[in-house]
C-alpha atoms as a PDB file:
ATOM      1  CA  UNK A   1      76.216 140.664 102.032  1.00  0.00           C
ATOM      2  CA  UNK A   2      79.808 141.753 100.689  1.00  0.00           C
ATOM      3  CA  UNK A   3      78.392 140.790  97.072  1.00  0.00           C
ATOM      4  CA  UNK A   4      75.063 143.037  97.346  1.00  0.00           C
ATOM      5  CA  UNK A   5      77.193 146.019  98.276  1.00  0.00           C
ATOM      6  CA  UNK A   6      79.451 145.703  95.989  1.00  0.00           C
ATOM      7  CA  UNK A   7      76.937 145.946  93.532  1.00  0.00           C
ATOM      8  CA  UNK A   8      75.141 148.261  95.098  1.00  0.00           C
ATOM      9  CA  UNK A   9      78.267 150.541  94.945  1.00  0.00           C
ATOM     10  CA  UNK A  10      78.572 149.474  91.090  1.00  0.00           C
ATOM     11  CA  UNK A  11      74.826 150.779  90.185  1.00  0.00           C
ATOM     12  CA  UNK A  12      75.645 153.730  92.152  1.00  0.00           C
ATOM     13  CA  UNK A  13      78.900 154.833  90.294  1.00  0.00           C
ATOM     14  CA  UNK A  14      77.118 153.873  87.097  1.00  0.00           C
ATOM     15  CA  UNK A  15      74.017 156.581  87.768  1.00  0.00           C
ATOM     16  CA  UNK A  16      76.358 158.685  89.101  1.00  0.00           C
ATOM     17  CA  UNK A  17      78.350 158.469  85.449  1.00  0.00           C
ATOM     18  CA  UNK A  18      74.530 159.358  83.252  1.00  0.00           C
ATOM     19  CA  UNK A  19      74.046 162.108  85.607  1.00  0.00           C
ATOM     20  CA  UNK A  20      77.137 164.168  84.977  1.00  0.00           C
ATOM     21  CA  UNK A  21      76.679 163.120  81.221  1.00  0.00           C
ATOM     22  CA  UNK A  22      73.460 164.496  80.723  1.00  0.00           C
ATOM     23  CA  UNK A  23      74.778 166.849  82.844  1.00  0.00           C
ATOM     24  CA  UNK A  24      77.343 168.290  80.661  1.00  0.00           C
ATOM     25  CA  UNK A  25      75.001 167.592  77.398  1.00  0.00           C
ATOM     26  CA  UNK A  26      72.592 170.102  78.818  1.00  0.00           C
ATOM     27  CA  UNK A  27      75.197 172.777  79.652  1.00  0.00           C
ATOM     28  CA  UNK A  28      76.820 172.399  76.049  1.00  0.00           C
ATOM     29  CA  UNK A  29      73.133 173.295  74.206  1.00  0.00           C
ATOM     30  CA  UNK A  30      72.729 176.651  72.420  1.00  0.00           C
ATOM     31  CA  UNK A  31      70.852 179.652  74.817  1.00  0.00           C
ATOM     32  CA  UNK A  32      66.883 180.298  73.510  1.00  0.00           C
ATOM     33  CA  UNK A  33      67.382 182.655  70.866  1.00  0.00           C
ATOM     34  CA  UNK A  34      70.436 182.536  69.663  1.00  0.00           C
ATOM     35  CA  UNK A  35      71.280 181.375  65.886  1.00  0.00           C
ATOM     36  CA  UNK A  36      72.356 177.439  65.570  1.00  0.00           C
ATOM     37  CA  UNK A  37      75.830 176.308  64.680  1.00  0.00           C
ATOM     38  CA  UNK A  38      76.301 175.974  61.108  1.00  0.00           C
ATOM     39  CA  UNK A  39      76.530 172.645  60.008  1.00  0.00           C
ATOM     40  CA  UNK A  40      80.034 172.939  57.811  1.00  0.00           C
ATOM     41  CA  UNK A  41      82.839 173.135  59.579  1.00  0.00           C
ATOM     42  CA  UNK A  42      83.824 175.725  56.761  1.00  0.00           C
ATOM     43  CA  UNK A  43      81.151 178.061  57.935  1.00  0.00           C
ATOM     44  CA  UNK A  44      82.370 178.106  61.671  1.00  0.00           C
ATOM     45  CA  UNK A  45      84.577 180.755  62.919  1.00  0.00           C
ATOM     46  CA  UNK A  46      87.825 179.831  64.313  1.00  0.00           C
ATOM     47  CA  UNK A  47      87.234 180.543  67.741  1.00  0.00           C
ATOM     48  CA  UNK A  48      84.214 178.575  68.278  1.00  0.00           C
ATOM     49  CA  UNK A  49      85.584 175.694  66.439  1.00  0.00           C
ATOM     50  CA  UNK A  50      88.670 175.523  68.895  1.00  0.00           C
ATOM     51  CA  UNK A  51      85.746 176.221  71.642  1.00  0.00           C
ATOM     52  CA  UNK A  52      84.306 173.075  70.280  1.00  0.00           C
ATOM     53  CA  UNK A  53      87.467 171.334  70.343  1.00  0.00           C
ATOM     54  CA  UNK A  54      88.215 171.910  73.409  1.00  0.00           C
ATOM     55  CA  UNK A  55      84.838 170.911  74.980  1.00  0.00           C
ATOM     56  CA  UNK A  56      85.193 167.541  73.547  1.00  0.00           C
ATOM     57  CA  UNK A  57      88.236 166.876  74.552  1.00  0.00           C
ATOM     58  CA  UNK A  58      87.602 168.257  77.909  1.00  0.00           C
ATOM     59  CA  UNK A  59      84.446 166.045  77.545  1.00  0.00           C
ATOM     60  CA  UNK A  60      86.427 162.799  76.582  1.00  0.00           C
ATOM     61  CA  UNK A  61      88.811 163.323  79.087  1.00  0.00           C
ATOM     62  CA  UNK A  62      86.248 163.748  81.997  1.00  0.00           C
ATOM     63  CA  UNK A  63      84.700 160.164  80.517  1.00  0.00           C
ATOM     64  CA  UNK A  64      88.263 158.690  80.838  1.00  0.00           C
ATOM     65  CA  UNK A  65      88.871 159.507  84.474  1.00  0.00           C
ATOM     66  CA  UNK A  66      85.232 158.335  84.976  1.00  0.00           C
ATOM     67  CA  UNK A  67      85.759 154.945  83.672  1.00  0.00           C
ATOM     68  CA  UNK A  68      89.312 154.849  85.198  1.00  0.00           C
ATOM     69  CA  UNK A  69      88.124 155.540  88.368  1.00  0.00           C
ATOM     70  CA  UNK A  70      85.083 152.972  87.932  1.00  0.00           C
ATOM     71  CA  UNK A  71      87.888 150.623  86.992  1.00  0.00           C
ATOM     72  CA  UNK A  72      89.652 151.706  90.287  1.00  0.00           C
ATOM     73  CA  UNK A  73      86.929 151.239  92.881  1.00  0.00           C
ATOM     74  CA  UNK A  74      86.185 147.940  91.292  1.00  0.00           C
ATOM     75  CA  UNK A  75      89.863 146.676  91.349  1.00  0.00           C
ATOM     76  CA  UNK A  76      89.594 148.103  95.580  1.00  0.00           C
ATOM     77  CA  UNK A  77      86.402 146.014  96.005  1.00  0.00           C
ATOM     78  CA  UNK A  78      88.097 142.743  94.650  1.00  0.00           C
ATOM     79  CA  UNK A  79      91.066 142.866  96.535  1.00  0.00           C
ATOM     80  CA  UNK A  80      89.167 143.610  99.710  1.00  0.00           C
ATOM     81  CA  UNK A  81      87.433 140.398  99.247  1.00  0.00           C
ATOM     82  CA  UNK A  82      90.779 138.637  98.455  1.00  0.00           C
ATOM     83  CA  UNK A  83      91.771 139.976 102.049  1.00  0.00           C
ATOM     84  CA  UNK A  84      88.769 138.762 103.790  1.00  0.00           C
ATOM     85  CA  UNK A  85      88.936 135.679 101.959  1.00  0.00           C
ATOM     86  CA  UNK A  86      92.415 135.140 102.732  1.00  0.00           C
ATOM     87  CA  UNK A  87      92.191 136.496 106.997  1.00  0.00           C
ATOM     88  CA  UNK A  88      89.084 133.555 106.798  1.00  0.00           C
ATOM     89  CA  UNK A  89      91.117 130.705 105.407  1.00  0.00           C
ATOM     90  CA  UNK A  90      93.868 131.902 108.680  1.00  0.00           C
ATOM     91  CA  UNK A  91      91.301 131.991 111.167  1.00  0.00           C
ATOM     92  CA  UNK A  92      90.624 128.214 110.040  1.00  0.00           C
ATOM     93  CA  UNK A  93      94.212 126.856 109.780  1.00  0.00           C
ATOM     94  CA  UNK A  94      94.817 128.172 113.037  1.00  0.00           C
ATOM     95  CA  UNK A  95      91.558 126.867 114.920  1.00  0.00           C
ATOM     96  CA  UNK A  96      92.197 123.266 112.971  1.00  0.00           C
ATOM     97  CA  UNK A  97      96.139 123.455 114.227  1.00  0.00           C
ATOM     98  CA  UNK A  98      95.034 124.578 117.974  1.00  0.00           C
ATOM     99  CA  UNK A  99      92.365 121.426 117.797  1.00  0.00           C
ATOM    100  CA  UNK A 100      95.249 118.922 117.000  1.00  0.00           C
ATOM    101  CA  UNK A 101      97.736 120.197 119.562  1.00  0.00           C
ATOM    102  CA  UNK A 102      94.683 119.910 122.098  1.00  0.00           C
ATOM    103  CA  UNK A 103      93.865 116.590 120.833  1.00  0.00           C
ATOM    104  CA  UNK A 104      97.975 115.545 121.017  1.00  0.00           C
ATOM    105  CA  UNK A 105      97.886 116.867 124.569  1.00  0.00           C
ATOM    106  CA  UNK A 106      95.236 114.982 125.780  1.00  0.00           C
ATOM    107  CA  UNK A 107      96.863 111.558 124.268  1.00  0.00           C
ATOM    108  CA  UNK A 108     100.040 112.530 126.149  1.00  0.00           C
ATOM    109  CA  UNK A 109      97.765 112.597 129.504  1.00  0.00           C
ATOM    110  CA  UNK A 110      96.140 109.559 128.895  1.00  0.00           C
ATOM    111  CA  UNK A 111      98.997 107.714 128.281  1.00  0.00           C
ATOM    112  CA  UNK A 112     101.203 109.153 131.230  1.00  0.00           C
ATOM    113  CA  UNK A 113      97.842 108.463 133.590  1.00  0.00           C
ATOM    114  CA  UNK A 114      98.149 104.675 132.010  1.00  0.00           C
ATOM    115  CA  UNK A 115     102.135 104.184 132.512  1.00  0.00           C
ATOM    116  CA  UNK A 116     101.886 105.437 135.975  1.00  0.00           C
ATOM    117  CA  UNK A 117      98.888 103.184 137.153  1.00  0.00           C
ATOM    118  CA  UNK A 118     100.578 100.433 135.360  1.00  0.00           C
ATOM    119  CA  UNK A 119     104.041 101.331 138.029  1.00  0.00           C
ATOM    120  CA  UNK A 120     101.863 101.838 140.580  1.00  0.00           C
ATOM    121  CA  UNK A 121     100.588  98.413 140.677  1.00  0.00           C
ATOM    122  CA  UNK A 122     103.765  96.398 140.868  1.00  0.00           C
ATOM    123  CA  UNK A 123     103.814  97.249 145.134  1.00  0.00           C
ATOM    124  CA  UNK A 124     105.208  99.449 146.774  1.00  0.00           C
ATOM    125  CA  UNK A 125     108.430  97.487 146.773  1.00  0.00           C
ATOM    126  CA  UNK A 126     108.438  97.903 143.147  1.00  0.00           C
ATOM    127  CA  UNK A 127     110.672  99.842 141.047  1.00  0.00           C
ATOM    128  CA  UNK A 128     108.867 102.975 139.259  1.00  0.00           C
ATOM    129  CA  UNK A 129     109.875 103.794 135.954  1.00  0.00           C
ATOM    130  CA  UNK A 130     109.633 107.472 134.759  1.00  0.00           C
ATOM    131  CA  UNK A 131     106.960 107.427 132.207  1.00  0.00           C
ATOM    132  CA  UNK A 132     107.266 107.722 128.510  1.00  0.00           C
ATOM    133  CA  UNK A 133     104.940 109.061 125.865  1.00  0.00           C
ATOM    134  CA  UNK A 134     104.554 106.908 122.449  1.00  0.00           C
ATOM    135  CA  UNK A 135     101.965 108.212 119.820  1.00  0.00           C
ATOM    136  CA  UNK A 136      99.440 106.462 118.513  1.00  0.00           C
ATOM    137  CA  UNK A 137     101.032 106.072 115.061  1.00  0.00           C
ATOM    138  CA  UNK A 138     104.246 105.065 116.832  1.00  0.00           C
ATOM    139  CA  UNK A 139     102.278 102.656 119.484  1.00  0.00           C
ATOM    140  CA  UNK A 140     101.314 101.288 116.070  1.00  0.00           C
ATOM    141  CA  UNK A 141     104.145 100.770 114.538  1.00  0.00           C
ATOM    142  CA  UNK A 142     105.334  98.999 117.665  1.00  0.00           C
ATOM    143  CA  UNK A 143     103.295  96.197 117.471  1.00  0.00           C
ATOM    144  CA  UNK A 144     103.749  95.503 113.969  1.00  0.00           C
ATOM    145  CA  UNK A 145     107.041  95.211 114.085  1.00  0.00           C
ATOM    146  CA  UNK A 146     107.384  92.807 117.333  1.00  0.00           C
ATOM    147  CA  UNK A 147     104.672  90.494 115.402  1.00  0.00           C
ATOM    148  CA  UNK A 148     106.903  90.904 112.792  1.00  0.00           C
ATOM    149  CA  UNK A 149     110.015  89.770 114.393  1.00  0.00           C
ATOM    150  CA  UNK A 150     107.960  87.000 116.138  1.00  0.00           C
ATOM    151  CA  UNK A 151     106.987  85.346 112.770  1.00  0.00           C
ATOM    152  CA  UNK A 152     110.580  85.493 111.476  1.00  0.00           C
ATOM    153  CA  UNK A 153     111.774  84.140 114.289  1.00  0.00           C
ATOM    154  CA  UNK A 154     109.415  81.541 114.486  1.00  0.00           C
ATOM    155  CA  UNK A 155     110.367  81.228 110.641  1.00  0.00           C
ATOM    156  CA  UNK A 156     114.301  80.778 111.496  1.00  0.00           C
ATOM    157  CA  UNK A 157     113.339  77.620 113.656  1.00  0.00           C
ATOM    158  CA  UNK A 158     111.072  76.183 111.770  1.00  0.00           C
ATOM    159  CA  UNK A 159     113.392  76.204 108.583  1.00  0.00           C
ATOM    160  CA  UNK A 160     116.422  75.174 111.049  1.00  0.00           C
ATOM    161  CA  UNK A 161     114.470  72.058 112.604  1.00  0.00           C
ATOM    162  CA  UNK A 162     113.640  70.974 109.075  1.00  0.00           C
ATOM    163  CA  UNK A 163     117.199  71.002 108.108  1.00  0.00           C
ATOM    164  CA  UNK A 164     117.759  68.652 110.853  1.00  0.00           C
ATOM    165  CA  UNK A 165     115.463  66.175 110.084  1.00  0.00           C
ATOM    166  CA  UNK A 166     116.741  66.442 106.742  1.00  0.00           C
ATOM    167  CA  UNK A 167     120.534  65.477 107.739  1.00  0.00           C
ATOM    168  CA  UNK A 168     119.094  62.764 110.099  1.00  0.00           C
ATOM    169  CA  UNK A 169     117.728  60.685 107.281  1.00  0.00           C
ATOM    170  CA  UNK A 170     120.534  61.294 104.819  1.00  0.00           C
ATOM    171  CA  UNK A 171     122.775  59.718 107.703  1.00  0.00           C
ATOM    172  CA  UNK A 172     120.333  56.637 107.855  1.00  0.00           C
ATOM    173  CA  UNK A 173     120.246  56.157 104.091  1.00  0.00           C
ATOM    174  CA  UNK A 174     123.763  56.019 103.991  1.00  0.00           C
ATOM    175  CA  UNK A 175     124.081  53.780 106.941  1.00  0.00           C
ATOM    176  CA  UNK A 176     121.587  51.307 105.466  1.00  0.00           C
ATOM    177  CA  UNK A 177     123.699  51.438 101.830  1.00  0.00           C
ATOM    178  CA  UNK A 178     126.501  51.093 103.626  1.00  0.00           C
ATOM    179  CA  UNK A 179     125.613  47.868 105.699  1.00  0.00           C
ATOM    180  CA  UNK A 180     123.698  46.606 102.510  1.00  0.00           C
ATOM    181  CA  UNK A 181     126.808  47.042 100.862  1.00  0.00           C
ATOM    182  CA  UNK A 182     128.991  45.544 102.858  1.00  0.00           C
ATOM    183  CA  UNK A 183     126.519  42.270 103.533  1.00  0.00           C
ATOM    184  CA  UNK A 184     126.653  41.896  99.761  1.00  0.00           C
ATOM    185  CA  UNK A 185     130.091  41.685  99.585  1.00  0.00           C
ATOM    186  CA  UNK A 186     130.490  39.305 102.297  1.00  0.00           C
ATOM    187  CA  UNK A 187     128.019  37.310 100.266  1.00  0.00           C
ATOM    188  CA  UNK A 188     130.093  37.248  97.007  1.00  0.00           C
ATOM    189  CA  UNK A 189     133.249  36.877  98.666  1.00  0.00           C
ATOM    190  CA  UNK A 190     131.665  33.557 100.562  1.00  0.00           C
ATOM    191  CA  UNK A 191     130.682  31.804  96.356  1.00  0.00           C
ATOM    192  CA  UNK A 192     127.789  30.090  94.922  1.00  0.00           C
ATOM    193  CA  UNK A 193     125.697  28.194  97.531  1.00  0.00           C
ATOM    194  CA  UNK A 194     125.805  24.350  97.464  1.00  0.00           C
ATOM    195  CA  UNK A 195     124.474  21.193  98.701  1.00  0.00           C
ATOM    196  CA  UNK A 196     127.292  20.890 101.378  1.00  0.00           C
ATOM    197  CA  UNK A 197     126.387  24.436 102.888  1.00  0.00           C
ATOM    198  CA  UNK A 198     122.969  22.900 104.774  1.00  0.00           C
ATOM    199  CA  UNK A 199     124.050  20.834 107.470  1.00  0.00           C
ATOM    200  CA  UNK A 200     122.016  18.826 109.572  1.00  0.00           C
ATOM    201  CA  UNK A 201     124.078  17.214 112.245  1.00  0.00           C
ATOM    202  CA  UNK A 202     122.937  18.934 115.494  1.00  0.00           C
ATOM    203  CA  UNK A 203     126.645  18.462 117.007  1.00  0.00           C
ATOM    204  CA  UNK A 204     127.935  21.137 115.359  1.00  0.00           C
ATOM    205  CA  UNK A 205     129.082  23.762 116.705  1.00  0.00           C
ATOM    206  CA  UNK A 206     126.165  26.529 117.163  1.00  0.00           C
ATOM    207  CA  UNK A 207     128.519  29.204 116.314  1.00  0.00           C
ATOM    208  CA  UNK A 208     129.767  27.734 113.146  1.00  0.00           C
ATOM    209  CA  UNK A 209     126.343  27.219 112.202  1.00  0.00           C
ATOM    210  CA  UNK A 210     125.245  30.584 112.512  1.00  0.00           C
ATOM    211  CA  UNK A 211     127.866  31.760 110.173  1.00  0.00           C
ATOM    212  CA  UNK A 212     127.099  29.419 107.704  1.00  0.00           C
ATOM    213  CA  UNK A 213     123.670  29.881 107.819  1.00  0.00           C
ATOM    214  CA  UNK A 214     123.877  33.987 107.426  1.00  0.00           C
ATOM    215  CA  UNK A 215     126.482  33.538 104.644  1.00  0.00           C
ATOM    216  CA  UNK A 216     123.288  31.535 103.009  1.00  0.00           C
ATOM    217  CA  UNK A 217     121.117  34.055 103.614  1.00  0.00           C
ATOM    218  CA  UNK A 218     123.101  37.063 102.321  1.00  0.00           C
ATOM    219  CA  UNK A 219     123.881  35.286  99.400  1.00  0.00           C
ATOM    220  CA  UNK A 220     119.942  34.817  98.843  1.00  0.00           C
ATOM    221  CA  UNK A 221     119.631  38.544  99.428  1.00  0.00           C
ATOM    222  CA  UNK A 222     122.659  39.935  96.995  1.00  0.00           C
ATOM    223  CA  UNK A 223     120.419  39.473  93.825  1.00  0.00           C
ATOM    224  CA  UNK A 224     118.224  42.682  96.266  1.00  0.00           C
ATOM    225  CA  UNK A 225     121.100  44.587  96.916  1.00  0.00           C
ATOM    226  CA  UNK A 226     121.712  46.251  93.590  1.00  0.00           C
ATOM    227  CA  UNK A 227     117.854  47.189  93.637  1.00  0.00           C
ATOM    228  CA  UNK A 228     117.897  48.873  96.768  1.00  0.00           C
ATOM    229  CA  UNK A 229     121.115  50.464  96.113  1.00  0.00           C
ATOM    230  CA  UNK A 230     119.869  52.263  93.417  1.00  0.00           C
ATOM    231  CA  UNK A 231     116.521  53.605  95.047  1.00  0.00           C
ATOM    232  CA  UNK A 232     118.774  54.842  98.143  1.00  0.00           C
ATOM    233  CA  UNK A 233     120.986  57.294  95.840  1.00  0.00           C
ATOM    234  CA  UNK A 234     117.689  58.256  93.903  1.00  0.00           C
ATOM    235  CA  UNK A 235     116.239  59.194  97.290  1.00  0.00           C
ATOM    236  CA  UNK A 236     119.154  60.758  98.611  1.00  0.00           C
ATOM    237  CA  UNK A 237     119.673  62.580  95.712  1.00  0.00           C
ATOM    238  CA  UNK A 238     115.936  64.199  96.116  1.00  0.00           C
ATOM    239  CA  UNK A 239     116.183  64.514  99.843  1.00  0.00           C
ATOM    240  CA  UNK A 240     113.242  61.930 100.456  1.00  0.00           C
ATOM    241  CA  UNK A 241     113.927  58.919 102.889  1.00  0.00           C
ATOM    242  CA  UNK A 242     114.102  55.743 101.171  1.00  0.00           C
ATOM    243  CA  UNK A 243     112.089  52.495 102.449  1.00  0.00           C
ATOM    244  CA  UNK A 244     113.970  49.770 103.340  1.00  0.00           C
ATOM    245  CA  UNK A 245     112.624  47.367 100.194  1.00  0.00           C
ATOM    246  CA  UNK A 246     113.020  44.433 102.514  1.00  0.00           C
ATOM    247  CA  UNK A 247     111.283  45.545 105.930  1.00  0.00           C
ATOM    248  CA  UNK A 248     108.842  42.957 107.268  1.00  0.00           C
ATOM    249  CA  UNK A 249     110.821  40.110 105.249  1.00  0.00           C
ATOM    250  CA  UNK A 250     114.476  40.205 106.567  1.00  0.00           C
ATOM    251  CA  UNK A 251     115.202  40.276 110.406  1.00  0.00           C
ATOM    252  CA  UNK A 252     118.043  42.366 111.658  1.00  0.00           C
ATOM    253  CA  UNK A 253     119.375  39.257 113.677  1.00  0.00           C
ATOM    254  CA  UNK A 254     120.665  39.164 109.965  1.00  0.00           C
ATOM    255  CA  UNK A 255     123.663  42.084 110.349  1.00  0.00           C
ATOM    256  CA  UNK A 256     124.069  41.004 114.058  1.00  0.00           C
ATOM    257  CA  UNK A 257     125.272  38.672 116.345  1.00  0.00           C
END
């Protein structure tokens, strides 16, 4: 509606501009009966040429305060729609901020109404805690992090149990090379093994027997030793336990008494 009178206004000033042109045009013609100008300016007295004169430029400057004042009205009828464009762009920032502080108010009330029902329900022994408001972003926010700090935790033990296990079986490899180490120098220390090593009169004395007998049998096993020794420090050295290359085949009565 602004647009159609705004042109409406715009035809107006433009009929109102012909009029008071054909306006003056008629006024300026020559009465009935009286002689036309002459056509050479050499011809025309003095006074009626500065008459002339002076109607045109009393005729140009009439045009200029027409257009000017065209120009005028026109510049008025932009800026009022500027204004009402602007006062309509206000009255909706201000309705959109009043929705969100209504909208923020009635989260605050639902979430005091939850805190207190949630105090309310421990008894009436129970302590009640003055209630707090979190927004929603924040409530958010709140949760992510506690899940957060949940899997790092559960992270932390994870990684520290696995470092146990890890010194456990580096102690047991170097328990094992230690003991096979030892039992193979007790078997080179003890010499070759001969004829006279197997005994087989039962009265001798059990105890004797038993050491001669393991001495045999860690001697049989020293030709292992340097096999085994080796694939403990390579798994040590990569963190892996080691198998024990003679489980199933060599009793532990072997290291003990």
């Amino acid at each position: 509606m602004e647009g159609a009178s705004d042109e409406e206004e715009e035809e107006e000033e433009r009929g109102h501009q012909l009029r008071r042109r054909h306006a003056r045009s008629d006024s300026e013609e020559p009465e009935a009966g009286q002689d036309e100008e002459p056509a050479l300016e050499g011809d025309v007295p003095a006074d009626e040429m500065r008459r002339r004169v002076a109607r045109r430029q009393a005729r140009e400057k009439e045009e200029e305060e027409d257009e000017e004042a065209a120009a005028r009205r026109r510049q008025a009828v932009r800026e009022r729609l500027l204004q009402q464009q602007r006062e309509e762009e206000l009255r909706r920032q201000q309705q959109l901020h009043q929705e969100q502080q209504q909208e923020e108010e009635e989260e605050e009330e639902e979430s005091s109404e939850y805190e207190t029902d949630s105090d309310e329900d421990d008894g009436p022994g129970g302590r009640l805690l003055k209630p707090v408001f979190v927004p929603k972003h924040a409530r958010d926010t709140v949760v992510e992090r506690v899940a957060i700090e949940e899997e790092e935790e559960k992270a932390v033990e994870k990684e520290k149990k696995r470092l146990e296990s890890r010194k456990d079986e580096t102690k047991a490899i170097l328990a094992a090379q230690m003991e096979l180490e030892a039992a193979a120098a007790a078997a080179a220390a003890a010499g070759p093994a001969g004829a006279d090593d197997i005994d087989t009169d039962d009265e001798v004395d059990p105890v004797q027997a038993y050491e001669i007998w393991k001495a045999r049998e860690l001697r049989r096993i020293k030709r292992y030793g340097r096999i085994w020794a080796g694939k403990a420090r390579k798994n040590l050295m990569i963190g892996t336990r080691g198998s024990y290359p003679f489980r199933g085949s060599v009793p532990l009565c072997w290291f003990r008494r």
